[in-house]
C-alpha atoms as a PDB file:
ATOM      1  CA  UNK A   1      87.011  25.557 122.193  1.00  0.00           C
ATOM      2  CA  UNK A   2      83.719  27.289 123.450  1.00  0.00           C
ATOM      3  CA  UNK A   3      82.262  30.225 123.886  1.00  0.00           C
ATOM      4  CA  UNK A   4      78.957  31.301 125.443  1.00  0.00           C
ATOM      5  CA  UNK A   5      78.631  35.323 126.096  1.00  0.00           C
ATOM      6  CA  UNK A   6      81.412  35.550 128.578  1.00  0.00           C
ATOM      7  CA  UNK A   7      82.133  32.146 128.980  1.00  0.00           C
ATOM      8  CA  UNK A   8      84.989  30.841 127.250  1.00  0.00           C
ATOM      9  CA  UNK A   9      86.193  26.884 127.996  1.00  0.00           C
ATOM     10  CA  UNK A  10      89.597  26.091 126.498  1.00  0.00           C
ATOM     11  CA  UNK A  11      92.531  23.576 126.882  1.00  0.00           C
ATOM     12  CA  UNK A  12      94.560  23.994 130.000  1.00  0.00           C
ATOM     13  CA  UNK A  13      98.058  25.248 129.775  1.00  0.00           C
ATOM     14  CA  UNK A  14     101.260  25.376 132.173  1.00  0.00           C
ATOM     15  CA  UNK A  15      99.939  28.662 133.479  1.00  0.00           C
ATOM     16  CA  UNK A  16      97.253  27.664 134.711  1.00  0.00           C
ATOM     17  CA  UNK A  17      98.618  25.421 137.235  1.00  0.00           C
ATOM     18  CA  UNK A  18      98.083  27.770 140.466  1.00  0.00           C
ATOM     19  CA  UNK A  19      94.330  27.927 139.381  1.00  0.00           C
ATOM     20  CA  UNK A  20      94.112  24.330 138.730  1.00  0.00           C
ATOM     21  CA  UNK A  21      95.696  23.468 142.148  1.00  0.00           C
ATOM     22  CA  UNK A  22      93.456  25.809 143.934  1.00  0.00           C
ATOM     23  CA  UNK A  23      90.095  24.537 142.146  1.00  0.00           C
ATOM     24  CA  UNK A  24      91.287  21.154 143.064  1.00  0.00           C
ATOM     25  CA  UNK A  25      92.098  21.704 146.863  1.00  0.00           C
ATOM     26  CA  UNK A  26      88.499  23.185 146.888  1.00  0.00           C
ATOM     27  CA  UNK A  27      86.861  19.932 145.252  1.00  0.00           C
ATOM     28  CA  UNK A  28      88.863  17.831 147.361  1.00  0.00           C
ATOM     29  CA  UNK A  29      87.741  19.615 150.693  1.00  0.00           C
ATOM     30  CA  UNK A  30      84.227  19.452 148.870  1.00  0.00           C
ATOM     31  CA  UNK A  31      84.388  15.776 148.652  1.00  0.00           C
ATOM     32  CA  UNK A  32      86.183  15.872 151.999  1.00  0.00           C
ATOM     33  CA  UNK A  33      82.996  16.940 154.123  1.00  0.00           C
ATOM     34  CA  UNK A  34      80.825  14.038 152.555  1.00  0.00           C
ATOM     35  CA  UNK A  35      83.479  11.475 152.571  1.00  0.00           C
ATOM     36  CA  UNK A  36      85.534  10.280 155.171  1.00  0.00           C
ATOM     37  CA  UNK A  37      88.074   8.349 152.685  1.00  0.00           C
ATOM     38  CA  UNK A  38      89.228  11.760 151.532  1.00  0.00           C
ATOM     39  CA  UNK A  39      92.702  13.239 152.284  1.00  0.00           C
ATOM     40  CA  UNK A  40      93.010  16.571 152.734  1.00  0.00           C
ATOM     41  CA  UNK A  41      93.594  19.316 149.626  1.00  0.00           C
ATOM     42  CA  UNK A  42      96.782  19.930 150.395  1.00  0.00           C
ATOM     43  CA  UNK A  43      97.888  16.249 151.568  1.00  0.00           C
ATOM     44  CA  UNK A  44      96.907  14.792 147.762  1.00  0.00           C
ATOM     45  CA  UNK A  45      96.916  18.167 145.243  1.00  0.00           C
ATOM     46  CA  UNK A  46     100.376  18.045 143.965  1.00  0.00           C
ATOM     47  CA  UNK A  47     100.843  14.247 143.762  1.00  0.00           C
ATOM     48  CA  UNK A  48      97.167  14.339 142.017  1.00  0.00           C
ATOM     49  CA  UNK A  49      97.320  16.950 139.374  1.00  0.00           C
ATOM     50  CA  UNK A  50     100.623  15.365 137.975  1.00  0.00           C
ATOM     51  CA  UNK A  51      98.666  11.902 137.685  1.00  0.00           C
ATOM     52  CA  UNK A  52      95.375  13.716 136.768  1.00  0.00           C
ATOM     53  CA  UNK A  53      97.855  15.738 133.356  1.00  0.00           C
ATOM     54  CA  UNK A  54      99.778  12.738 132.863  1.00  0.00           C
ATOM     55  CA  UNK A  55      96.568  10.190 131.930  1.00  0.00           C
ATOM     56  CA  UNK A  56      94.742  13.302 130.055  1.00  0.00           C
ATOM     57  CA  UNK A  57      98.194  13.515 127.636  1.00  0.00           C
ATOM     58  CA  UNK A  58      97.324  10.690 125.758  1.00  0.00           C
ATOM     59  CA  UNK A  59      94.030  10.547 124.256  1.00  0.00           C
ATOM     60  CA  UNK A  60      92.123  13.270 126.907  1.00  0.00           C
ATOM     61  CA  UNK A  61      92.195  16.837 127.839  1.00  0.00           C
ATOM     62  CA  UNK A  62      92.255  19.055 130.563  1.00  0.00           C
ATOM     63  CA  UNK A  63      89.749  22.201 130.180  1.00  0.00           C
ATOM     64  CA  UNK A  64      89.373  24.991 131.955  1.00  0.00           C
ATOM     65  CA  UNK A  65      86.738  27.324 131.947  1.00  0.00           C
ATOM     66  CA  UNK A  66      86.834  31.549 132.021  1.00  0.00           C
ATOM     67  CA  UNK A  67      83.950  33.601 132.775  1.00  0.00           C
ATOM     68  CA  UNK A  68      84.858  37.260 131.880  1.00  0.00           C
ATOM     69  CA  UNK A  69      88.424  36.498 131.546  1.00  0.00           C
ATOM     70  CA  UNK A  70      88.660  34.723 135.748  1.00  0.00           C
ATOM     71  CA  UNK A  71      89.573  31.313 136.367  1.00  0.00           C
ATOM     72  CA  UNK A  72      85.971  29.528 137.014  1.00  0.00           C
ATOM     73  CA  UNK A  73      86.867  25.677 137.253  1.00  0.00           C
ATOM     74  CA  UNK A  74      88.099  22.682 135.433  1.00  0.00           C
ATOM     75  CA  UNK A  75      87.709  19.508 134.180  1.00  0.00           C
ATOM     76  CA  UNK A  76      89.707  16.427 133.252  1.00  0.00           C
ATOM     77  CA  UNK A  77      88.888  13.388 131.006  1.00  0.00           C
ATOM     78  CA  UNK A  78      90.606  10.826 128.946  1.00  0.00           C
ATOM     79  CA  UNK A  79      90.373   7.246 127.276  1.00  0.00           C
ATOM     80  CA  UNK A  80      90.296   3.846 129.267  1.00  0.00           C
ATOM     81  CA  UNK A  81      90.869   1.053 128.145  1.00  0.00           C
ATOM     82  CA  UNK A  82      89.991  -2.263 130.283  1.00  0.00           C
ATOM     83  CA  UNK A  83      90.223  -5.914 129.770  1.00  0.00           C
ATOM     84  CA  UNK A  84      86.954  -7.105 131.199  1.00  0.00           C
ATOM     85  CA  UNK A  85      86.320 -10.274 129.291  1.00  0.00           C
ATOM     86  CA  UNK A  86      82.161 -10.162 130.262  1.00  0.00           C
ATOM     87  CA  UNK A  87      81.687  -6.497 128.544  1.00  0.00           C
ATOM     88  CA  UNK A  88      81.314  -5.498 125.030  1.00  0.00           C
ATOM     89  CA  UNK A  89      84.320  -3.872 123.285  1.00  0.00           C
ATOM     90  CA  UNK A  90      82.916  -0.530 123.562  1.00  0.00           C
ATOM     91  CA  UNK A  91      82.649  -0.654 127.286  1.00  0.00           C
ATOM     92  CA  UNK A  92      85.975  -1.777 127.503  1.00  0.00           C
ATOM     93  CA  UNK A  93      86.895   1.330 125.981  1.00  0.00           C
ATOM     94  CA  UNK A  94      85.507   3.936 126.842  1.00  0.00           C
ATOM     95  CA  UNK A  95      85.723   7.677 127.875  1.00  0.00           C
ATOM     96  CA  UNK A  96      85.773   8.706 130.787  1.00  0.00           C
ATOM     97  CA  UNK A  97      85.299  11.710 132.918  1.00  0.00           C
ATOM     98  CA  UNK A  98      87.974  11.659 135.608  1.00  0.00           C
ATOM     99  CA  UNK A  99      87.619  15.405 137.787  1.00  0.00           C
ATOM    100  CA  UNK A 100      85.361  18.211 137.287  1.00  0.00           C
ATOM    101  CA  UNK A 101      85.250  21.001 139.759  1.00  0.00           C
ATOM    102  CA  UNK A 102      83.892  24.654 139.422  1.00  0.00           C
ATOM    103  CA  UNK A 103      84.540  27.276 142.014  1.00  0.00           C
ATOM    104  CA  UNK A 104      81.956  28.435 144.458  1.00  0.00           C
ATOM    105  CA  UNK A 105      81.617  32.074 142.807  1.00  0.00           C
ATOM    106  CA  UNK A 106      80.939  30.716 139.474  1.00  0.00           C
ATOM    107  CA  UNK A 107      78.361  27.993 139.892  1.00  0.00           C
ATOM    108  CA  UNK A 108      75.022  28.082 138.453  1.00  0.00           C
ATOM    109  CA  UNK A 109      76.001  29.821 135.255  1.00  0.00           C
ATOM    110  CA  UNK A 110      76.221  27.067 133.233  1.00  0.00           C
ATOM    111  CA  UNK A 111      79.926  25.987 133.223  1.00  0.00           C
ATOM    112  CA  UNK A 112      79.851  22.465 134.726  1.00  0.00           C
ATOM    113  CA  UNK A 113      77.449  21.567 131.423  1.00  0.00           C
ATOM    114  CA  UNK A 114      79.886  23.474 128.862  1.00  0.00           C
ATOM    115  CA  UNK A 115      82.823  21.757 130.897  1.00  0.00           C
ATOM    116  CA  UNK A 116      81.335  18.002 130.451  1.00  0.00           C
ATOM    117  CA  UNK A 117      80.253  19.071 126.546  1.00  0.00           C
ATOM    118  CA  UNK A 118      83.607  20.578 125.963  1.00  0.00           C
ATOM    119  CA  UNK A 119      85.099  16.982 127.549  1.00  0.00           C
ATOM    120  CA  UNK A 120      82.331  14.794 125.570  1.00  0.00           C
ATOM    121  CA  UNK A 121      83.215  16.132 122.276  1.00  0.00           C
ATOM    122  CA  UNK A 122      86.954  15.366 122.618  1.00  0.00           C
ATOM    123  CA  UNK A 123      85.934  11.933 124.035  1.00  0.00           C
ATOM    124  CA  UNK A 124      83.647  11.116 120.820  1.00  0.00           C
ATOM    125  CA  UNK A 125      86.288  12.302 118.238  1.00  0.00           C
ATOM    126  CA  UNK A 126      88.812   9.857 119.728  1.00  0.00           C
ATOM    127  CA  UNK A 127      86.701   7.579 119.033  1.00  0.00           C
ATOM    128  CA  UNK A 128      84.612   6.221 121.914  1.00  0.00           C
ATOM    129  CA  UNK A 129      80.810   5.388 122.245  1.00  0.00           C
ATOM    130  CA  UNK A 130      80.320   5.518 126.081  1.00  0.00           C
ATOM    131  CA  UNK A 131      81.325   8.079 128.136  1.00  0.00           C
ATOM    132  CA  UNK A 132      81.756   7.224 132.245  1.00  0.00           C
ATOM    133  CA  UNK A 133      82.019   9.522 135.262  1.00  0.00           C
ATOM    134  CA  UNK A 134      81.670   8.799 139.144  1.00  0.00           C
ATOM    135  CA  UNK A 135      80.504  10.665 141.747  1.00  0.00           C
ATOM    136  CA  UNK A 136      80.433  10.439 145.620  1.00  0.00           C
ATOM    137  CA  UNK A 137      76.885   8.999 146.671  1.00  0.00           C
ATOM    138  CA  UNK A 138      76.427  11.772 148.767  1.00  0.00           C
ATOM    139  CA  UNK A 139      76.839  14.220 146.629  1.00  0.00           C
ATOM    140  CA  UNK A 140      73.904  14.707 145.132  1.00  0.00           C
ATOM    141  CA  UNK A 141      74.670  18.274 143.835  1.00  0.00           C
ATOM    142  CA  UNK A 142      76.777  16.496 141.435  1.00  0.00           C
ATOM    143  CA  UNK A 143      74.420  13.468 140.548  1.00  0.00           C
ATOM    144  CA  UNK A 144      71.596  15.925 139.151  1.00  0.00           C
ATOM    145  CA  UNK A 145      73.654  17.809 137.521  1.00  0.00           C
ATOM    146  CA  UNK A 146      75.241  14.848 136.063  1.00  0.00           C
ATOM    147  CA  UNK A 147      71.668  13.138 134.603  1.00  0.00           C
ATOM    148  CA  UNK A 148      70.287  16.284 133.706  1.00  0.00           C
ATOM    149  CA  UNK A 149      73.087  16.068 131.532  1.00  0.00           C
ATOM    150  CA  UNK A 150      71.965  12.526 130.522  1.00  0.00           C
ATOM    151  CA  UNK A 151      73.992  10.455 132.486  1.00  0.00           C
ATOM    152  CA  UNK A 152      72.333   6.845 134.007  1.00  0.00           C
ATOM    153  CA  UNK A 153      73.953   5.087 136.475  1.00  0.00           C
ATOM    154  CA  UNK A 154      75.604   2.376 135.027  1.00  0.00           C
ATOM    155  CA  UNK A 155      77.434   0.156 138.552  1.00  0.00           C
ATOM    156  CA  UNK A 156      76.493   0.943 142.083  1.00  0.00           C
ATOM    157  CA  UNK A 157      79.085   0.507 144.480  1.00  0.00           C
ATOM    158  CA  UNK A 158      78.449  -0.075 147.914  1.00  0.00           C
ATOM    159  CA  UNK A 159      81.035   0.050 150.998  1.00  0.00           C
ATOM    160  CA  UNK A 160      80.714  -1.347 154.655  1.00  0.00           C
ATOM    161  CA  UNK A 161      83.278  -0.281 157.360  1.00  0.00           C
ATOM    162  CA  UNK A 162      85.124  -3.796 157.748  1.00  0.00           C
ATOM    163  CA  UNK A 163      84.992  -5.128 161.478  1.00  0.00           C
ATOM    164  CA  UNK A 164      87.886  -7.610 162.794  1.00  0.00           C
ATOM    165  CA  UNK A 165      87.057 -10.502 164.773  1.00  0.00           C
END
């Protein structure tokens, strides 16, 4: 798919299944620490990854990126289509960036950016003219990565802790 000097971002296969459950128990302990509404890796990663391939089989992918032949992260994206009768037909449809996670060792070289290109150029050849991703509030890591990449937020949601009586 692509390939910058020793970094090589391709489509998942079977194979890589150990190094795609590891990189996700490591994003989901990530997320974890700045969100109390996360499970632990180990309580979600099996049940997750099988959801995560199955939506990605139709019109997305799953990617994973190699720096100097080692496993250095991931990322997942597919097609959604909605059915909200006050938005255009294009954001109805739309791409949309479901997981992306590199691995501690191999941040800051670049591979989140060739991960969301790699998953933004399969998005636009199936057709789509937005391209979505979320990201915890708190994790603002993520956020400037994510509009230095050109990304605007698009909805805000905001949560209160519900309190009977």
């Amino acid at each position: 798919m692509t390939t910058t000097s020793a970094l090589v971002i391709r489509t998942a296969i079977p194979t890589d299944g150990p190094d795609l459950r590891r990189a996700m128990i490591e994003l989901q302990e990530h997320e974890r620490r700045l969100h109390d509404s996360r499970l632990p890796g180990e309580a979600m990663v099996d049940a997750y990854l099988a959801w995560l391939l199955k939506e990605a089989e139709q019109d997305g992918i799953a990617c994973v990126a190699e720096v100097g032949g080692a496993f250095a992260g991931f990322a997942v994206g597919w097609v959604k289509q909605g059915e909200n009768p006050a938005e255009t037909p294009d954001s109805n449809r739309c791409g949309y960036v479901s997981d992306i996670c590199v691995l501690p060792a191999f941040r800051r070289l670049g591979v989140a950016t060739r991960l969301l290109e790699a998953l933004e150029a399969h998005l636009a050849r199936a057709g789509v003219s937005r391209i979505r991703l979320f990201a915890l509030a708190a994790n603002g890591t993520a956020r400037a990565a994510y509009e230095r990449a050109g990304y605007a937020a698009y909805e805000v949601t905001y949560e209160k802790a519900a309190r009977p009586g």
